[in-house]
C-alpha atoms as a PDB file:
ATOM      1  CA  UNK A   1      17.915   1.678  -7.020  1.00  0.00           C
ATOM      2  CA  UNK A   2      19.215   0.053  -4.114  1.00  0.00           C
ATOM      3  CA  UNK A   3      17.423   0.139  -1.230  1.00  0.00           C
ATOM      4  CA  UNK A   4      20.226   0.978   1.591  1.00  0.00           C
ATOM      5  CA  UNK A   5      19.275  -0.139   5.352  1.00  0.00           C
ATOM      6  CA  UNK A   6      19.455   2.411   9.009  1.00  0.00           C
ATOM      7  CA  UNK A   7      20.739  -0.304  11.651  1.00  0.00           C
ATOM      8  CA  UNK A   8      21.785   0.355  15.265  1.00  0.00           C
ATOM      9  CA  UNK A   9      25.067   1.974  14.112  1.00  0.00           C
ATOM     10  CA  UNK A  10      23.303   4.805  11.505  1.00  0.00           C
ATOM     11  CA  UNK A  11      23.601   5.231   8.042  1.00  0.00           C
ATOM     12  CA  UNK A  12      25.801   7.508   5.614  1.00  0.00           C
ATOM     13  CA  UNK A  13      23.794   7.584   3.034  1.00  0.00           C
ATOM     14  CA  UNK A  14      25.552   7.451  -0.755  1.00  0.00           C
ATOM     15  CA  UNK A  15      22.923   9.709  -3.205  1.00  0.00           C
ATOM     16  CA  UNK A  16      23.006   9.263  -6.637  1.00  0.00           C
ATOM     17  CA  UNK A  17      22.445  11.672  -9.275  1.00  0.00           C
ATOM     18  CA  UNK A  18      18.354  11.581 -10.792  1.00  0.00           C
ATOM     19  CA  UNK A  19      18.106  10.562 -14.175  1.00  0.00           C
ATOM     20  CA  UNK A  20      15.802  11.517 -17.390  1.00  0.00           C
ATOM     21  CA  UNK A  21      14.536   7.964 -17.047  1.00  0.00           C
ATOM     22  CA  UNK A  22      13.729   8.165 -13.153  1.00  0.00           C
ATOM     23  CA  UNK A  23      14.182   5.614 -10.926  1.00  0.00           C
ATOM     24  CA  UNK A  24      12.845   2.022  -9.810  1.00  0.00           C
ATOM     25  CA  UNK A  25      12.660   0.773  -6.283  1.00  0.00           C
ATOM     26  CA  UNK A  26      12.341  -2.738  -5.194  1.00  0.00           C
ATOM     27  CA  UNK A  27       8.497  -2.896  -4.189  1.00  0.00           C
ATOM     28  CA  UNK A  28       9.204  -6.031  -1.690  1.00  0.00           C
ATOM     29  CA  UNK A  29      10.423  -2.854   0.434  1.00  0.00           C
ATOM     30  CA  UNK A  30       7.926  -0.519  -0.269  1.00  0.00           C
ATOM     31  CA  UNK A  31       6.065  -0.008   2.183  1.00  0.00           C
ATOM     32  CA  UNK A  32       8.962   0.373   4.853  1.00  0.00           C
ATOM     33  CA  UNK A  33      11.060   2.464   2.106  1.00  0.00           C
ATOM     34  CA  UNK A  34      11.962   6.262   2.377  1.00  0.00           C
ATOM     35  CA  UNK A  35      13.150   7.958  -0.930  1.00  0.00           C
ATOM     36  CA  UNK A  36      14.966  10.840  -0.228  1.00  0.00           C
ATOM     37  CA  UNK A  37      15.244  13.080  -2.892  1.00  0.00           C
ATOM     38  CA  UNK A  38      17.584  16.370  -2.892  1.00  0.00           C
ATOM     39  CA  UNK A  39      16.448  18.985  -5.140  1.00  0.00           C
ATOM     40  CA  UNK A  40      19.522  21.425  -5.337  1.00  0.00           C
ATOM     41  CA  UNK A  41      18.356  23.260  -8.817  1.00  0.00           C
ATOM     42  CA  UNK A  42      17.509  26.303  -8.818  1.00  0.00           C
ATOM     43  CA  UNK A  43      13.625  25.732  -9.413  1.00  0.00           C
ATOM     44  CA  UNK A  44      10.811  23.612  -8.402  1.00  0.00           C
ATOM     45  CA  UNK A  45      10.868  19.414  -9.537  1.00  0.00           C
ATOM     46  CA  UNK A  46       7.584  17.093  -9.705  1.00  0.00           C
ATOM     47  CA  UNK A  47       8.450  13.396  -8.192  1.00  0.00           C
ATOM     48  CA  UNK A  48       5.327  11.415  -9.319  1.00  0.00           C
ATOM     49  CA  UNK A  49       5.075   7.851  -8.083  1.00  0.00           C
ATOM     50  CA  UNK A  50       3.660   5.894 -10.799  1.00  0.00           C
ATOM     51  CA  UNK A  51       0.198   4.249 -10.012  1.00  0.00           C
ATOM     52  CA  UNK A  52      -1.210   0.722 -10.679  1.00  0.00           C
ATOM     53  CA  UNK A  53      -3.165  -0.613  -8.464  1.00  0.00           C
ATOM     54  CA  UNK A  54      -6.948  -0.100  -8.096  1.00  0.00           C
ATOM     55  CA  UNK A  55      -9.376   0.773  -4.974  1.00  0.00           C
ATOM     56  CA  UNK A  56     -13.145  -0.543  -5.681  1.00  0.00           C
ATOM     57  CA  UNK A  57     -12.203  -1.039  -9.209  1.00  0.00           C
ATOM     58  CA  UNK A  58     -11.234   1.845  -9.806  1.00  0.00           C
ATOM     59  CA  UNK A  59      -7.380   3.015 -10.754  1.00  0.00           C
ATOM     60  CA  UNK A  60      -5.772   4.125  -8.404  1.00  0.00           C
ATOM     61  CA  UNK A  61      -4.167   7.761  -9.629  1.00  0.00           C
ATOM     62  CA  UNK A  62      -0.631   8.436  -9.881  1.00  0.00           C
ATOM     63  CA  UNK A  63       0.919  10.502  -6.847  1.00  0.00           C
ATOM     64  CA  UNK A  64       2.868  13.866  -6.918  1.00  0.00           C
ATOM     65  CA  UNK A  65       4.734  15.578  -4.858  1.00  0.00           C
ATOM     66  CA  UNK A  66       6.663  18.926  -5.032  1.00  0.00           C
ATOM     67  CA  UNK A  67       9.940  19.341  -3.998  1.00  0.00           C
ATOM     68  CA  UNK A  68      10.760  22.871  -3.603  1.00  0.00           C
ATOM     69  CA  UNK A  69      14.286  24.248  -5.174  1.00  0.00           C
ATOM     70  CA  UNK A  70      17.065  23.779  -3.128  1.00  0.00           C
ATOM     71  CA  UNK A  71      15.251  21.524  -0.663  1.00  0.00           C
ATOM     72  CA  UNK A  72      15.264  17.848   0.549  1.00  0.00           C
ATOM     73  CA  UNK A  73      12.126  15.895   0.910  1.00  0.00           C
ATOM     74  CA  UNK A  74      11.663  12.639   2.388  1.00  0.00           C
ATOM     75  CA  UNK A  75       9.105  10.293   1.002  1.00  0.00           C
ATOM     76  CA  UNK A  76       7.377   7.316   2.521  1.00  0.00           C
ATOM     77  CA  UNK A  77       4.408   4.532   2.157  1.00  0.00           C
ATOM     78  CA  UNK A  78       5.221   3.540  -1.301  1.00  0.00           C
ATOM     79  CA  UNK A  79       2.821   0.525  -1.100  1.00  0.00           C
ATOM     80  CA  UNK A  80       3.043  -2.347  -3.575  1.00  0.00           C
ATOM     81  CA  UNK A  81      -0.294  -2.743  -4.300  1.00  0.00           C
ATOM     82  CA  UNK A  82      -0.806   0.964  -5.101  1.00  0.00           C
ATOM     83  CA  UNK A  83       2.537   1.466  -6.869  1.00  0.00           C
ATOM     84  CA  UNK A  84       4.300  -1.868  -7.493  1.00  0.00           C
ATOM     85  CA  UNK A  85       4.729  -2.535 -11.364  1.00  0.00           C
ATOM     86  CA  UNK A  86       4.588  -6.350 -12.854  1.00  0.00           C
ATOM     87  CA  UNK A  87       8.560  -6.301 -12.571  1.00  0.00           C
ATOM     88  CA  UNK A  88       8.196  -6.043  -9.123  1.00  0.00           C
ATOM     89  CA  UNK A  89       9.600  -2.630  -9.273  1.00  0.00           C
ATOM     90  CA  UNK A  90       7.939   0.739  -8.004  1.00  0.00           C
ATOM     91  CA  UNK A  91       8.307   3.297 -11.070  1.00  0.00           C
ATOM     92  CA  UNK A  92       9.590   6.730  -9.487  1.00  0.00           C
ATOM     93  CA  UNK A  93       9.946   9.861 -12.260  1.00  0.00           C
ATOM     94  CA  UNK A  94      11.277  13.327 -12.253  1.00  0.00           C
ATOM     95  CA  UNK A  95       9.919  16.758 -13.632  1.00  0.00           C
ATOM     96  CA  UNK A  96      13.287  17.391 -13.728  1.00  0.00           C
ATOM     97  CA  UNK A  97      16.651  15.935 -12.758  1.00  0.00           C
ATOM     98  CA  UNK A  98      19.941  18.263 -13.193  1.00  0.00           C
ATOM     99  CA  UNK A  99      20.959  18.776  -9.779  1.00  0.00           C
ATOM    100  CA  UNK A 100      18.810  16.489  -8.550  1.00  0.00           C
ATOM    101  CA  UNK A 101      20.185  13.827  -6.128  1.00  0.00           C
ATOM    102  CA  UNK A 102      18.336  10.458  -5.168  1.00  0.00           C
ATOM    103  CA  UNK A 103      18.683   7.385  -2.233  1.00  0.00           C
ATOM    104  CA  UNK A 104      16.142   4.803  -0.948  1.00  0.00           C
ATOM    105  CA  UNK A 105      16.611   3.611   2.282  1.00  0.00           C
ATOM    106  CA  UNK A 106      14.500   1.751   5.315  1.00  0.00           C
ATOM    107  CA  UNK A 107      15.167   1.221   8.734  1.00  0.00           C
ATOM    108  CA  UNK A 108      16.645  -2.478   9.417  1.00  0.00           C
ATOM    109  CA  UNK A 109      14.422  -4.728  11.208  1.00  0.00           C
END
């Protein structure tokens, strides 16, 4: 997914529609990126942000969040080193994804 910027003029931001397969996010951006995801189903979604790095040794576990029907939730501190894959992407999946609406953007520098 392309990661859209917020400069001194604002942003429209252009959604696009969650998939079955979720979604991957440049991890370069990470850690400055806000996915926004638009639940406007009728019932409850899981986004989990896929885990691989590791604290201590340990694996780091993936991360959840709920995104209640017909809400909006923005999410935020997607770090690479917790979440960013070998392909340099961070791995982003969906409980569900009918009516389910998507966009990653950052503010530019």
């Amino acid at each position: 997914m392309e990661v859209q910027e917020v400069g001194l003029d604002g942003l429209e931001l252009t959604t696009k529609a969650a998939t079955a397969e979720g979604c991957a996010i440049p991890a370069a951006a990470g850690d400055e990126t806000i996915l926004y995801v638009n639940n406007g189903s009728g019932a409850d979604i899981t986004v989990t942000l896929v885990a691989t790095g590791y604290a201590y040794g340990v694996p780091l576990e993936d991360v959840e969040i709920e995104v209640t029907a017909g809400e909006a939730r923005y999410i935020s501190k997607m770090h690479p080193a917790a979440f960013g894959q070998s392909t340099g992407l961070i791995h982003v999946n969906y409980s569900a994804h009918t009516d389910v609406t998507v966009a990653a953007f950052k503010v530019a520098p």
